[in-house]
C-alpha atoms as a PDB file:
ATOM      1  CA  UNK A   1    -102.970  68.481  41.490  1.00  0.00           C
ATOM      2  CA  UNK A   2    -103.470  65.372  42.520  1.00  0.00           C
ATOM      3  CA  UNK A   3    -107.136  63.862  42.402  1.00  0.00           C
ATOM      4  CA  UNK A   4    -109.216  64.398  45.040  1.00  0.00           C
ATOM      5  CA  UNK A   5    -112.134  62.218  43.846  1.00  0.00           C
ATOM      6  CA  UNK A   6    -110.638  59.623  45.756  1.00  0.00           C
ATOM      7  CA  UNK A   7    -111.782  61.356  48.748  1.00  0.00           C
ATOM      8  CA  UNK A   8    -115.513  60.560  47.790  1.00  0.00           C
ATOM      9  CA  UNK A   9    -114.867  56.883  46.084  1.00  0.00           C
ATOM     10  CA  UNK A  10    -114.951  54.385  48.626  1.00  0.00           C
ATOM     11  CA  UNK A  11    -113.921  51.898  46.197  1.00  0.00           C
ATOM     12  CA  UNK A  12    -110.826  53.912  44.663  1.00  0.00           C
ATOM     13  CA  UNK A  13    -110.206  55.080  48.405  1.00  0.00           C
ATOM     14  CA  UNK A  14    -109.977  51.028  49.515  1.00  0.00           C
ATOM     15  CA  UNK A  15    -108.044  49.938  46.591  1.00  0.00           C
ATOM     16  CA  UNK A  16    -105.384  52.658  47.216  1.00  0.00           C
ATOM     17  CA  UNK A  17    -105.641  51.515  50.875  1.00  0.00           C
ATOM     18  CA  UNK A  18    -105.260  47.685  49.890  1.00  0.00           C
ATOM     19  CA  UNK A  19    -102.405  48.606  47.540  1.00  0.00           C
ATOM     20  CA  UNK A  20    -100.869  50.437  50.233  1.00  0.00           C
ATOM     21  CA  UNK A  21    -100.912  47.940  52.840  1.00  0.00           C
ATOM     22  CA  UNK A  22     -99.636  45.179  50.552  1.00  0.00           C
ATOM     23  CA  UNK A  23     -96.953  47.869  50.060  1.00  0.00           C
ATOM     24  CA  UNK A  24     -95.995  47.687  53.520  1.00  0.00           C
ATOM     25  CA  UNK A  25     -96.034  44.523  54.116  1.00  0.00           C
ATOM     26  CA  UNK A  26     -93.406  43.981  51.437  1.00  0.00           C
ATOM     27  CA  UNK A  27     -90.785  46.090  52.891  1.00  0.00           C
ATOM     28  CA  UNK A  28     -91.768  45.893  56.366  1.00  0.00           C
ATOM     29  CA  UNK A  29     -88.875  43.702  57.227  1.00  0.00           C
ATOM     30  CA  UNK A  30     -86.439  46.531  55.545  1.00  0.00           C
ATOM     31  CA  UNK A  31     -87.801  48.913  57.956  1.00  0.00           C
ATOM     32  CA  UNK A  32     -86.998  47.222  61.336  1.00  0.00           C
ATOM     33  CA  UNK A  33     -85.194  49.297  63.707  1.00  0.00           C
ATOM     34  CA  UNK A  34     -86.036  52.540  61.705  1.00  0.00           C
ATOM     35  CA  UNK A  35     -88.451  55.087  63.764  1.00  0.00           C
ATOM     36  CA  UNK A  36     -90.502  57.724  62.171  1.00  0.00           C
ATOM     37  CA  UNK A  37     -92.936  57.433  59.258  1.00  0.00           C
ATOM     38  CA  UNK A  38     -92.757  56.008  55.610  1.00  0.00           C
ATOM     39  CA  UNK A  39     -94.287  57.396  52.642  1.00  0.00           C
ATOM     40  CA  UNK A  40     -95.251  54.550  49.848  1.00  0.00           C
ATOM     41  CA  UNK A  41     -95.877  54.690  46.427  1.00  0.00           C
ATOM     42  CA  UNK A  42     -98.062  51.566  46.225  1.00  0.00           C
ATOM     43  CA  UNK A  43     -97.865  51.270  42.401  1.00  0.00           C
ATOM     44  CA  UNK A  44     -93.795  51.186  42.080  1.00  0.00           C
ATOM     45  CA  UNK A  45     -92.812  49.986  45.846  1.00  0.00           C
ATOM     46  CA  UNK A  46     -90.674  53.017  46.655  1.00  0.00           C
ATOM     47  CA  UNK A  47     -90.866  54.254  49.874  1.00  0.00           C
ATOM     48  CA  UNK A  48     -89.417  57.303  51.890  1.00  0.00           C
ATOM     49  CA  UNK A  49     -88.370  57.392  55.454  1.00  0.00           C
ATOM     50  CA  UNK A  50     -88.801  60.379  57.320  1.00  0.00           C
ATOM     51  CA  UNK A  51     -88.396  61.287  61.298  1.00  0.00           C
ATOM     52  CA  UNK A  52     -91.495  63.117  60.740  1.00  0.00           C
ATOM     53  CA  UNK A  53     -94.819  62.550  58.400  1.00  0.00           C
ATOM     54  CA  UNK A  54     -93.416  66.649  57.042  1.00  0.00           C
ATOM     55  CA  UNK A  55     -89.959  64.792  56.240  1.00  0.00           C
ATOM     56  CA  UNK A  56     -91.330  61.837  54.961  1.00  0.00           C
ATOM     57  CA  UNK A  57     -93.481  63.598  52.491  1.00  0.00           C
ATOM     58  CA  UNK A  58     -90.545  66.160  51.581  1.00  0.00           C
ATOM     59  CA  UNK A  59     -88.579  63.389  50.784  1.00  0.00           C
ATOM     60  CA  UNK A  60     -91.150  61.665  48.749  1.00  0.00           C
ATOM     61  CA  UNK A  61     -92.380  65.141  47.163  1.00  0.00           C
ATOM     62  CA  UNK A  62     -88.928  65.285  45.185  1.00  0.00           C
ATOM     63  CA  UNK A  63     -89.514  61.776  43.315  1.00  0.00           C
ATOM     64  CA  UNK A  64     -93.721  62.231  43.237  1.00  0.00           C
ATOM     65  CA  UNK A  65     -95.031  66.226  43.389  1.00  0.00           C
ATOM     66  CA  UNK A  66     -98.668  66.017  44.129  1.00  0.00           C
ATOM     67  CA  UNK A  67     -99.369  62.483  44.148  1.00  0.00           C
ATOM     68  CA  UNK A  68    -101.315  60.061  46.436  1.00  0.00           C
ATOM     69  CA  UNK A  69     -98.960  57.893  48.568  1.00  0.00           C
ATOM     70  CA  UNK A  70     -99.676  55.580  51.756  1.00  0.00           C
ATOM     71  CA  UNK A  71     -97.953  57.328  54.790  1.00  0.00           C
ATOM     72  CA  UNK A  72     -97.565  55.007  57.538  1.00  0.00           C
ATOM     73  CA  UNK A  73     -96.103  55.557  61.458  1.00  0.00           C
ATOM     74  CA  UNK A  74     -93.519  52.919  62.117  1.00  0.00           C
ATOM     75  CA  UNK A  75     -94.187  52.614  65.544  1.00  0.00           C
ATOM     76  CA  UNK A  76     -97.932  52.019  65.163  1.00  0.00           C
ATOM     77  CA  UNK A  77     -98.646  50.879  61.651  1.00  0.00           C
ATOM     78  CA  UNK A  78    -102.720  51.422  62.380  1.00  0.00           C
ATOM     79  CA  UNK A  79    -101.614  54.796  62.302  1.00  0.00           C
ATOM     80  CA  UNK A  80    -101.696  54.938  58.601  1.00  0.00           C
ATOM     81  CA  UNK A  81    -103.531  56.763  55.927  1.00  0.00           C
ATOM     82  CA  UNK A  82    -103.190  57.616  51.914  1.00  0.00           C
ATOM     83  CA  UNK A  83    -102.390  61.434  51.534  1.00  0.00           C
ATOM     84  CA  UNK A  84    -101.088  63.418  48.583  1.00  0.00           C
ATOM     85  CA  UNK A  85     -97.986  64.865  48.976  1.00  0.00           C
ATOM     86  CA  UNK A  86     -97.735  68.810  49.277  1.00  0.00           C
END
């Protein structure tokens, strides 16, 4: 399971967040022209894109079960948050 004590850490929670938007910023050039939403493992750079946030995170649920990863929507990358993968 994969730990929910992030939920209550605001410092873990903004690291992850920092980690993740560094993340993005990284690969955001690979991503132009794609549509949907991208799933990041922040630690290792690998990312998953998905037409949906549910086929983003199925993709990504094959390489990391039950682990936190940065989901972000390519058309509005405000619209992103860190969410374990089910």
């Amino acid at each position: 399971m994969a730990d929910v004590s992030m939920y209550k850490d605001k410092e873990k929670w903004n690291a992850f967040v920092a980690k993740g938007k560094a993340a993005f910023e990284r690969i955001r050039g690979e991503l132009v022209g794609q549509q949907g939403v991208v799933a990041i493992e922040p630690e290792s750079g690998d990312y998953f894109v998905g037409a949906t946030l549910g086929k983003a995170n199925a993709l990504a649920f094959q390489k990391y079960p039950d682990q936190w990863l940065y989901f972000v929507r390519l058309d509005n990358p405000d619209a992103a948050m860190p969410l374990p993968t089910w």
